[in-house]
Protein backbone atom coordinates (compact mmCIF):
# COMPACT_ATOMS: atom_id res chain seq x y z
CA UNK A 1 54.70 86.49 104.77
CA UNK A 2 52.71 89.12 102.57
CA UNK A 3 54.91 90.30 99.51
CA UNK A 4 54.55 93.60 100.91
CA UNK A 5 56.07 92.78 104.60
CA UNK A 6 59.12 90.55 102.25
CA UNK A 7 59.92 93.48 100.21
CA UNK A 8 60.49 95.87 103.31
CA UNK A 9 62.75 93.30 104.75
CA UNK A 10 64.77 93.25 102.02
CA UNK A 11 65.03 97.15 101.99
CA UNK A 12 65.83 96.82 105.94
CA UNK A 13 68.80 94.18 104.97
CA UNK A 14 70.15 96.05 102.15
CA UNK A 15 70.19 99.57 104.29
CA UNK A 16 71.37 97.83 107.41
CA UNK A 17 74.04 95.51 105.65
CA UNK A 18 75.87 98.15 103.22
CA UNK A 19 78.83 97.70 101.60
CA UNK A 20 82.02 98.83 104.19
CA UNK A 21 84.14 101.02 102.32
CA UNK A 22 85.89 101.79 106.30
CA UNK A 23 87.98 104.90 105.65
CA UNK A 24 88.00 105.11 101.97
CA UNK A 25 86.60 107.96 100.22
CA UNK A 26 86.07 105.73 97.03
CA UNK A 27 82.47 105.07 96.00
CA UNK A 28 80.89 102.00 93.69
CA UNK A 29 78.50 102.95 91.06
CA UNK A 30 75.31 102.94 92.63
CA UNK A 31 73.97 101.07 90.84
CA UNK A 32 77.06 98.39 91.26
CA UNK A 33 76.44 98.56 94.94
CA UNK A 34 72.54 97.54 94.85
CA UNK A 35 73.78 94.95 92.26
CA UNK A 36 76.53 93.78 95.27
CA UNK A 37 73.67 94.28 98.09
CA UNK A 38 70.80 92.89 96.20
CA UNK A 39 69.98 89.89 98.21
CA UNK A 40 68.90 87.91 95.23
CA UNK A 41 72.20 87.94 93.66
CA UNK A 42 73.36 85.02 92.46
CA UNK A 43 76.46 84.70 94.91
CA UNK A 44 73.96 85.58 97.93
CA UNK A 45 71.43 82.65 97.31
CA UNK A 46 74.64 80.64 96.62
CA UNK A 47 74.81 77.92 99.70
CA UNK A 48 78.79 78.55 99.71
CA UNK A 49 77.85 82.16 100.98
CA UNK A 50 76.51 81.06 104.50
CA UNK A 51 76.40 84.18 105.37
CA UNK A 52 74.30 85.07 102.42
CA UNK A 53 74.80 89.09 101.05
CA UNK A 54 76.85 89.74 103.92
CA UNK A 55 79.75 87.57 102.68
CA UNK A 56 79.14 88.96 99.09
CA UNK A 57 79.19 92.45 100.42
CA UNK A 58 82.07 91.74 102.56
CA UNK A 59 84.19 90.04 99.59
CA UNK A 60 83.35 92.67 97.01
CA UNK A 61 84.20 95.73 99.21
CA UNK A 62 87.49 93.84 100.01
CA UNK A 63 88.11 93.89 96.33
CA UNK A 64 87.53 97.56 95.78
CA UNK A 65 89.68 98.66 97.67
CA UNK A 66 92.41 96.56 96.32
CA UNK A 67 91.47 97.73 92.95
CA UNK A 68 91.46 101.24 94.31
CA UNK A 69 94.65 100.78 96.15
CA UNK A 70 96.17 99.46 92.63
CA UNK A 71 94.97 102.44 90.55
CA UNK A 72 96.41 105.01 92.86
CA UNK A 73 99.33 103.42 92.84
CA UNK A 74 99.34 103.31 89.00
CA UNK A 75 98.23 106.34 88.41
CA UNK A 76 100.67 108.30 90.43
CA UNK A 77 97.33 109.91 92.91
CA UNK A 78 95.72 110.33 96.32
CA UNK A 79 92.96 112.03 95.02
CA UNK A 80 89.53 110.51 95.34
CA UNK A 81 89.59 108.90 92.04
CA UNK A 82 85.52 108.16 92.07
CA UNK A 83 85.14 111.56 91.90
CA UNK A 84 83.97 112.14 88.02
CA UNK A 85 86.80 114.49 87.35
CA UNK A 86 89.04 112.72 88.60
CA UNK A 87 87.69 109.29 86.80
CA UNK A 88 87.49 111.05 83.62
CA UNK A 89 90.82 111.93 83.64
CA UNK A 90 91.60 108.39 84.70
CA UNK A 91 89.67 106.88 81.76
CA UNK A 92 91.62 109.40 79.09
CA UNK A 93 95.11 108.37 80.25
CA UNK A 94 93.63 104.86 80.12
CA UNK A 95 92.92 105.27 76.72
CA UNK A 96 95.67 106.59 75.74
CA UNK A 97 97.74 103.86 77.08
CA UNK A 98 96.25 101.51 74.95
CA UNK A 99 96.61 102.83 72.05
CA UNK A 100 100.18 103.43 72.55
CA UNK A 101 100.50 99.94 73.64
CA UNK A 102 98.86 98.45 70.58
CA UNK A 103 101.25 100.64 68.48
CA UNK A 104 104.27 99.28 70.49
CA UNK A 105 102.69 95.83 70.58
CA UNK A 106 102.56 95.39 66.41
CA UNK A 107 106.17 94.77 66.09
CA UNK A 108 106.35 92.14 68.73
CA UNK A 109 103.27 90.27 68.39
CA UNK A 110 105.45 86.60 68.08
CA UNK A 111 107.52 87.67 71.53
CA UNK A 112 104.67 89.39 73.09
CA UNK A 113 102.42 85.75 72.58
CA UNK A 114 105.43 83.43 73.24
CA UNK A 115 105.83 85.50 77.19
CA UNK A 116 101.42 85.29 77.45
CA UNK A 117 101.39 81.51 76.70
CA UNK A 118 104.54 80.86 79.07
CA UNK A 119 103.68 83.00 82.03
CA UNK A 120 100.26 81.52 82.10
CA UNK A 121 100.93 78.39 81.71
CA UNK A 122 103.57 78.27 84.15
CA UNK A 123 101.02 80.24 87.23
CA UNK A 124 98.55 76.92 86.37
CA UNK A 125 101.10 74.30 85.92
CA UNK A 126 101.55 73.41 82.39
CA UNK A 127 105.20 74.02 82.44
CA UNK A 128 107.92 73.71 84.05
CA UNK A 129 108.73 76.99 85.95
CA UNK A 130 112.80 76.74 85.46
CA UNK A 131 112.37 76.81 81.35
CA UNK A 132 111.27 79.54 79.05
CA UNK A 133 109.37 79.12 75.99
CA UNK A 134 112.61 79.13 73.80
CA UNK A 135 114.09 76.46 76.28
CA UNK A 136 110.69 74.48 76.47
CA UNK A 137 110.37 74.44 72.47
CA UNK A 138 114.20 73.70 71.88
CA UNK A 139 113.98 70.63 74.79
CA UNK A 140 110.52 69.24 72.95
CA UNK A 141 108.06 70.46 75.81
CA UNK A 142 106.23 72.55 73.99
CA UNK A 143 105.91 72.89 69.59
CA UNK A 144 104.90 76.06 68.19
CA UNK A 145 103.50 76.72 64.98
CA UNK A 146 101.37 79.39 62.85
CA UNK A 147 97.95 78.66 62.59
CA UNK A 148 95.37 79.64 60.29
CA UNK A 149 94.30 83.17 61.02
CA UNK A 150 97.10 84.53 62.03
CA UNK A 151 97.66 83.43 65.57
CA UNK A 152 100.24 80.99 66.71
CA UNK A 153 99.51 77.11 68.06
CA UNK A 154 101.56 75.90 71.14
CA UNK A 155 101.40 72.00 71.69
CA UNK A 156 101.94 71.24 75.18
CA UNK A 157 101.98 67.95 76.62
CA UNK A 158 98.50 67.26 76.78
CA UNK A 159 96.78 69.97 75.51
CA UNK A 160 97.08 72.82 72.52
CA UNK A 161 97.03 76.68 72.70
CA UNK A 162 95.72 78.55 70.02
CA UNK A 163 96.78 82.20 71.18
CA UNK A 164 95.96 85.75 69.11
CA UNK A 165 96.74 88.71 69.86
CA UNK A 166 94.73 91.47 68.14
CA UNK A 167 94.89 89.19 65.46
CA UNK A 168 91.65 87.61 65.30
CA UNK A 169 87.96 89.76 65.37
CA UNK A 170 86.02 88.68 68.86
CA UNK A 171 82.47 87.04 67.33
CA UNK A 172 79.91 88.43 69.91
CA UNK A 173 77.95 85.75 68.41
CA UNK A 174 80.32 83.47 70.47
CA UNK A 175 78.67 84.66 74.11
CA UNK A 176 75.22 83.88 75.31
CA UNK A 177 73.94 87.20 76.31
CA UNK A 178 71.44 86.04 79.23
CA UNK A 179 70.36 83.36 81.07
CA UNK A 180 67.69 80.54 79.45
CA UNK A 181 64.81 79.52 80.87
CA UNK A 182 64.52 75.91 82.63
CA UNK A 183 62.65 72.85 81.86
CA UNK A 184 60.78 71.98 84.30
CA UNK A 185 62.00 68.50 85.24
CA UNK A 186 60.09 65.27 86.09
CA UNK A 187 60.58 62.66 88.71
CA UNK A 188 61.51 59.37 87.45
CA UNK A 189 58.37 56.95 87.37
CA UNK A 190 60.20 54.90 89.62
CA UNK A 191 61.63 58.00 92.20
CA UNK A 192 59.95 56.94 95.66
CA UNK A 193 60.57 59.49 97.75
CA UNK A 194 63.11 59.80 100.97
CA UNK A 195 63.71 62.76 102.98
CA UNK A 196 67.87 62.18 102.47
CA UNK A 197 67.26 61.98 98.61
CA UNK A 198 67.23 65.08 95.93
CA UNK A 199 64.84 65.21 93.01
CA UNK A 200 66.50 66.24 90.38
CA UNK A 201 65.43 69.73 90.42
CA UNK A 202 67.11 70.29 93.51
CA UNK A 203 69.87 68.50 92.26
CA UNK A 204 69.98 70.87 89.26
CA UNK A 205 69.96 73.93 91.29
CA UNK A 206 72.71 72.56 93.40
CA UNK A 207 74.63 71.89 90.15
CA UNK A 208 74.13 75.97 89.13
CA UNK A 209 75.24 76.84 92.52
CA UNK A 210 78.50 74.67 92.39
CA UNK A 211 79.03 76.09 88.23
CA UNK A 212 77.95 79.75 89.65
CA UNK A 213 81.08 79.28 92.42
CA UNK A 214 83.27 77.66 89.62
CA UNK A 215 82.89 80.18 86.85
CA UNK A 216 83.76 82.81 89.88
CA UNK A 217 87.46 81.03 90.53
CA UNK A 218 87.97 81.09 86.88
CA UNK A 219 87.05 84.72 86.21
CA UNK A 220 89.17 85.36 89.55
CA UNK A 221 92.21 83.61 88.41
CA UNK A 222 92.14 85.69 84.98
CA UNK A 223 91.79 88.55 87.01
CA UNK A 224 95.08 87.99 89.09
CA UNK A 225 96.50 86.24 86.38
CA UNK A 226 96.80 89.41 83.88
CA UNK A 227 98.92 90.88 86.55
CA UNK A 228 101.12 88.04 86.09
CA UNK A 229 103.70 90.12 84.44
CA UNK A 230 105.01 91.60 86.75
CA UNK A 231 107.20 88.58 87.88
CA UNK A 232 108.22 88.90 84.52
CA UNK A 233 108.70 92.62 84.14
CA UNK A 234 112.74 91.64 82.96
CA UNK A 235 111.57 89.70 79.77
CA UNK A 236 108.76 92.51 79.07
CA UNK A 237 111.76 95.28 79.27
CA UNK A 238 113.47 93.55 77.01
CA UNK A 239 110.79 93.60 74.19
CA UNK A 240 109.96 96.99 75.45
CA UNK A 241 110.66 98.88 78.63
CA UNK A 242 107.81 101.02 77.99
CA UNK A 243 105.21 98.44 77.83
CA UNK A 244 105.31 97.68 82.00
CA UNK A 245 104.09 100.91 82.78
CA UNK A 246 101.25 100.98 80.25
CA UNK A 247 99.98 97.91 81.30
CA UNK A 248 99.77 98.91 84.54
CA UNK A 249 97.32 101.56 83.84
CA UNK A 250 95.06 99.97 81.75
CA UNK A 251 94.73 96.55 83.75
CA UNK A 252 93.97 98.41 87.06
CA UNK A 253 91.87 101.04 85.49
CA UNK A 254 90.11 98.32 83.55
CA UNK A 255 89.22 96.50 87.40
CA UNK A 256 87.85 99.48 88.40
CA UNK A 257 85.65 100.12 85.63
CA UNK A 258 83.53 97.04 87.00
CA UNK A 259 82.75 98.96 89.85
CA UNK A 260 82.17 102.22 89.36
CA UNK A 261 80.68 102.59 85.10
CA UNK A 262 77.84 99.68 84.96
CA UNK A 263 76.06 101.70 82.32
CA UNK A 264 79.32 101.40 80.05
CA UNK A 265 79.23 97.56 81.52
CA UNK A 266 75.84 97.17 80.45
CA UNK A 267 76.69 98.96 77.07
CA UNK A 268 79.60 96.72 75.75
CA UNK A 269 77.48 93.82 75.49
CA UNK A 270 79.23 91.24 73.59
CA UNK A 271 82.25 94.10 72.72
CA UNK A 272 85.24 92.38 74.69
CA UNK A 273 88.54 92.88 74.32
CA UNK A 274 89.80 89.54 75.06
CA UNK A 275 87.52 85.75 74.73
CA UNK A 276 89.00 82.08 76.04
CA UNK A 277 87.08 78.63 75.46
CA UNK A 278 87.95 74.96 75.53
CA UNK A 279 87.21 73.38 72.48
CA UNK A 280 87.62 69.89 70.80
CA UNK A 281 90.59 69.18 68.38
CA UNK A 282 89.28 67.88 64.72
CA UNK A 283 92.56 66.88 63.89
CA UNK A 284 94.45 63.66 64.45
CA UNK A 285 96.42 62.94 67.58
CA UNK A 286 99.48 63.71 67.08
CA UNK A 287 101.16 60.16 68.19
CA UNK A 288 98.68 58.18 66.30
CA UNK A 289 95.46 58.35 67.83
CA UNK A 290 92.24 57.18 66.35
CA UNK A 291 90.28 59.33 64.46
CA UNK A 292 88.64 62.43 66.40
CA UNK A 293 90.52 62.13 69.51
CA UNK A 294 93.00 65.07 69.05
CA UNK A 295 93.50 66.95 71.76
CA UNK A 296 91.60 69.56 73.46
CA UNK A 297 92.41 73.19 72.54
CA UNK A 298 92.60 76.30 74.68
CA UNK A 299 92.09 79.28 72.32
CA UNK A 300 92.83 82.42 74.26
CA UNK A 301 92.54 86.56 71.91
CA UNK A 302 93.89 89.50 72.99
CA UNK A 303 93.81 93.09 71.89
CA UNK A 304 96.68 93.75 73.87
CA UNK A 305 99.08 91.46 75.74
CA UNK A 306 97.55 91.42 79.19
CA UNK A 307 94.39 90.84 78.23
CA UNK A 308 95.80 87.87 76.10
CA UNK A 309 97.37 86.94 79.35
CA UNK A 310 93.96 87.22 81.04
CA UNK A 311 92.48 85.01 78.62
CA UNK A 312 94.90 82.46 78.68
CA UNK A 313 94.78 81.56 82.35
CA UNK A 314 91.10 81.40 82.08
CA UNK A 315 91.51 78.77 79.45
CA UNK A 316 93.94 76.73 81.19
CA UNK A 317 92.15 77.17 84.26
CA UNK A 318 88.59 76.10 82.55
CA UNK A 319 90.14 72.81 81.32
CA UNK A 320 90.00 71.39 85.00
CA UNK A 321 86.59 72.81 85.57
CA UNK A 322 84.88 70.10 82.92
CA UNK A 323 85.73 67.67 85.70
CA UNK A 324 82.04 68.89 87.01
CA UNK A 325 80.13 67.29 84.02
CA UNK A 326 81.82 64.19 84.18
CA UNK A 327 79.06 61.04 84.52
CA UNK A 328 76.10 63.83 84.38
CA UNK A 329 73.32 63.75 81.79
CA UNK A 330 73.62 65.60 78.99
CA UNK A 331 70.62 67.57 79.06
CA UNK A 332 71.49 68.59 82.93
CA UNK A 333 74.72 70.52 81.62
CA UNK A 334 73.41 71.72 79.06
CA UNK A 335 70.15 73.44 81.62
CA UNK A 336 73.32 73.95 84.55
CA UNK A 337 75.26 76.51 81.54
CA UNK A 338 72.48 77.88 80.11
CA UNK A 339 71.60 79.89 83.60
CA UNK A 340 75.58 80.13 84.54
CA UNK A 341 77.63 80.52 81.45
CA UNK A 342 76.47 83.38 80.23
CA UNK A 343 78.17 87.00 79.49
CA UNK A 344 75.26 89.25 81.43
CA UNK A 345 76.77 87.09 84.90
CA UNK A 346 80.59 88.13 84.26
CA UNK A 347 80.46 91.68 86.20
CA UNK A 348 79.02 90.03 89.21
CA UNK A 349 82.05 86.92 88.44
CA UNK A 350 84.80 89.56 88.45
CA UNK A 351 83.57 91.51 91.33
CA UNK A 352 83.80 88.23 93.74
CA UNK A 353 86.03 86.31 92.25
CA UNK A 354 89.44 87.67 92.42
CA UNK A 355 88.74 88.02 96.32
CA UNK A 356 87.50 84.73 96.27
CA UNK A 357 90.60 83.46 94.76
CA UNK A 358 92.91 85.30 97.34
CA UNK A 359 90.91 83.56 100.58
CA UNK A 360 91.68 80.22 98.81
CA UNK A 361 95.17 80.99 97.74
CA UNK A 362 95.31 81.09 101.43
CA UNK A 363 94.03 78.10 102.76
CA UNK A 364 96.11 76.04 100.46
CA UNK A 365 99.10 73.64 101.11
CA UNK A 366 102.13 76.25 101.35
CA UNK A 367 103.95 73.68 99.42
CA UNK A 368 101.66 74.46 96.29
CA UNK A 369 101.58 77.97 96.16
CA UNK A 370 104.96 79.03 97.08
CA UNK A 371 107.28 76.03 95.77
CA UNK A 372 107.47 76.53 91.58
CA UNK A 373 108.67 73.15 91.07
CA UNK A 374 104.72 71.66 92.63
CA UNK A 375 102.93 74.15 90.69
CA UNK A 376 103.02 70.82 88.17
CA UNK A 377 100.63 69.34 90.65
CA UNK A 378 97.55 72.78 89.99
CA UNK A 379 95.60 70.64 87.28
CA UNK A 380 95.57 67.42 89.48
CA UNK A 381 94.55 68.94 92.23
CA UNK A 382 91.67 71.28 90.83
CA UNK A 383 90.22 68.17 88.80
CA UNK A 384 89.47 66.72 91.75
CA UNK A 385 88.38 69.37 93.74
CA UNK A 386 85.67 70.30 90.91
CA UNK A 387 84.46 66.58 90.96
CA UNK A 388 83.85 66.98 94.63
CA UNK A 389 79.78 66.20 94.56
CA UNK A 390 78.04 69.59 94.52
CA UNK A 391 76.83 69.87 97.93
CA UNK A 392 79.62 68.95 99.76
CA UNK A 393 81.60 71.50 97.40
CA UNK A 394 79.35 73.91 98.53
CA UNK A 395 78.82 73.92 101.84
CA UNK A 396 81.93 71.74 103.32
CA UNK A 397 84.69 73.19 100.94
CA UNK A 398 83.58 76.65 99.81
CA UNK A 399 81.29 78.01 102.50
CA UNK A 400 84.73 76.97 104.99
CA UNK A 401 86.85 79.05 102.01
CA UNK A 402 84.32 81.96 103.16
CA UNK A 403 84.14 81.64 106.44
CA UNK A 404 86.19 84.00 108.86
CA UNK A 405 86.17 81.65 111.54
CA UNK A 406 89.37 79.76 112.38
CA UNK A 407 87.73 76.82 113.00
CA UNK A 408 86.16 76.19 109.36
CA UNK A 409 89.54 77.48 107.75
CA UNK A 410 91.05 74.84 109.96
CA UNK A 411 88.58 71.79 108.28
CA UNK A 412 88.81 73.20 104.59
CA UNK A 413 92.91 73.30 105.07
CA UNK A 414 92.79 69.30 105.83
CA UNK A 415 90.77 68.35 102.95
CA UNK A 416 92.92 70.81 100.74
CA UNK A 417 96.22 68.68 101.93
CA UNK A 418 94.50 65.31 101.40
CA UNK A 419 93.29 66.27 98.10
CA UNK A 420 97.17 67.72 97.37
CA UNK A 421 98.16 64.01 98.09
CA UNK A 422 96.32 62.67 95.96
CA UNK A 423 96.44 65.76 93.17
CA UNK A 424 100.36 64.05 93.59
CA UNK A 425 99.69 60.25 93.17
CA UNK A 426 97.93 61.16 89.63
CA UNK A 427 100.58 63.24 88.55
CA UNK A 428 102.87 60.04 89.56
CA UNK A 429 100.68 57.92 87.59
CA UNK A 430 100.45 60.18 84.61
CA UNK A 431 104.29 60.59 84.67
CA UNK A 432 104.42 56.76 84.19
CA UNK A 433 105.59 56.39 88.15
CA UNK A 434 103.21 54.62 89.69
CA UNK A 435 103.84 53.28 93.33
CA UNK A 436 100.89 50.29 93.92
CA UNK A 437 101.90 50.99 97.79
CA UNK A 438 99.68 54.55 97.59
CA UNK A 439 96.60 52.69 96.15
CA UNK A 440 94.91 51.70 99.33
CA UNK A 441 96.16 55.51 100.55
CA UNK A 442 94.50 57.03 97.29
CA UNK A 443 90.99 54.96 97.83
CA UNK A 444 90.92 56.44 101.67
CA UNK A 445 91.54 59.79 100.28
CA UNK A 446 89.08 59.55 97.23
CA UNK A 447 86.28 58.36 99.92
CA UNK A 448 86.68 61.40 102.55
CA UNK A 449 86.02 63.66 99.50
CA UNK A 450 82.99 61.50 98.52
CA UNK A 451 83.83 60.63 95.23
């Protein structure tokens, strides 16, 4: 096909597959929208998309008009609040919010931190969801203590928090701005070549496919996580009955900034508010382990308590997602993060992923989301589901997450409840209560996920 005859196709797709906003008045940026309709996206080309910019178009205009749905509520309105007077007025009060909050915020900084560390890690299964922090820290389940720079450290069970709120400066120089360029990769001189088997550049791109989905859950879960509050809003009364409201404002306002101002998007650059990573402990283990093998460290910063809150999920909910590098060459993750983990891809993350996050939420075991006491069992069972091999977490798990048909919702529900089962038996194992009786069980499970 001539480039010519492609590139009218592509304008045929994008004007005959728009974004459905149904009855809502409520416009993206436009520039947003060909962003969300551009058929190249990386979400469209993404095998778990089977139904290519369709399903991105579809999940992203879903999430809109949540996010629109939340600022009206918020903000007291009906009005059309893409309309620029309207938005402007939006973004003022927004502003204004914040800077009240941070005011409010300075005298409470150890509370404020104490609540962000134990809602999050209670929504991903860190802690137990009948303690608070002052129970957890008085009953030895989690130690707190100052840290250089201001912030505070909490030392879970088996894993540290380093959490600041507006405490710390954000180092732009910490994101990669855009995506690197790939090596091209050679076929072992011994590859013969079989119509079943990958070369490794396909296996690569699969890899950046499978990251590309990843990243999107993560970014997703921050997004519903920062909302986490409000499950909370007793304990944030009693540090400040003001601060509910506030927050309310600038979180939802915030959403809908990634939809409807992608020149200010495009203009922040490195500026965020808030930054999470996963890093590697220098420092002894605390019970006596050898040199260098401290434990990993989420460090989650805030410029106000939300976004903290934000952050922090992210990190807990990155730890799991190393699972994917596990027994892969070096140089492949470093090539599969240099095209996925970078900050130019986190509009497109937020814009999907929070939607994304909600048709999964749905699929899984009821007895995982809705029961507190087997929210314990989150870290177990995403491990394994990012170790699923790339392709089959692509097309067998995801694209079935995607799907709107019953049938494929049906399949990825089984696999979610096998992999539960055996998200349990590690948590058994870990716990010190191992029953040799699930072994053969566990093996049978572990080969119907192909790993």
């Amino acid at each position: 096909m001539a480039d010519k005859d492609l590139e009218r196709l592509i304008r045929k797709i994008i004007k005959e597959a728009p974004v459905d906003y149904g009855d809502y008045p409520e416009r993206m940026d436009p520039k947003t929208q060909n962003r969300v309709e551009d058929p190249e996206n990386i979400y469209a080309k993404n095998r778990a998309f089977k139904g290519g910019v369709s399903d991105v178009e579809k999940i992203a205009g879903t999430r809109f008009k949540e996010v629109v749905d939340y600022v009206k509520r918020y903000f007291n309105t009906q009005e059309n609040i893409t309309d620029p007077h309207v938005m402007r007025s939006i973004m003022v009060e927004q502003s204004r919010a914040v800077q009240q909050s941070m005011i409010i915020e300075s005298s409470h900084k150890d509370k404020l931190k104490d609540l962000a560390v134990e809602i999050a890690a209670k929504e991903e299964g860190w802690l137990d969801y009948s303690l608070t922090m002052g129970d957890a820290i008085d009953n030895g389940d989690v130690s707190k203590s100052p840290i250089q720079g201001a912030g505070t450290r909490y030392g879970f069970e088996f894993i540290n928090v380093d959490a600041f709120l507006n405490e710390q400066k954000i180092d732009p120089s910490q994101f990669q701005m855009k995506e690197k360029d790939l090596p091209k990769l050679e076929l072992p001189p011994n590859f013969s070549f079989d119509i079943d088997e990958l070369t490794p550049e396909e296996q690569r791109q699969l890899e950046i496919e499978k990251r590309h989905v990843i990243n999107a859950l993560i970014q997703g879960k921050g997004k519903r996580g920062q909302f986490s509050y409000q499950a909370f809003k007793d304990r944030l009364d009693e540090i400040d009955p003001r601060l509910y409201v506030l927050y309310n404002k600038i979180m939802s306002a915030n959403d809908l900034m990634y939809f409807t101002q992608e020149d200010l998007i495009e203009a922040m650059g490195g500026n965020a508010a808030g930054s999470s990573s996963v890093e590697s402990d220098d420092e002894d283990d605390e019970e006596g382990g050898e040199e260098g093998e401290g434990m990993d460290v989420v460090v989650a910063n805030g410029v106000i308590f939300p976004i903290l809150l934000h952050e922090l999920v992210k990190g807990f909910a990155s730890v799991a997602s190393r699972e994917q590098w596990r027994d892969m060459d070096p140089s492949m993750a470093q090539d599969v993060m240099g095209k996925t983990d970078v900050f130019s891809n986190e509009p497109m993350q937020f814009r999907v992923g929070a939607e994304l996050v909600r048709k999964l939420r749905t699929l899984l075991p009821d007895e995982l989301i809705l029961d507190e006491r087997s929210k314990v069992y989150i870290p177990f069972f995403e491990r394994i589901l990012y170790g699923i091999p790339a392709e089959r977490f692509l097309k067998e798990i995801m694209s079935n997450v995607i799907s709107e048909r019953e049938e494929d919702n049906n399949k990825v529900r089984r696999t979610f409840e096998d992999i539960l089962k055996r998200a349990k038996s590690d948590y058994q194992k870990y716990k010190g209560n191992d029953d040799e009786d699930e072994e053969e069980d566990d093996n049978d499970i572990l080969s119907q996920l192909g790993l």
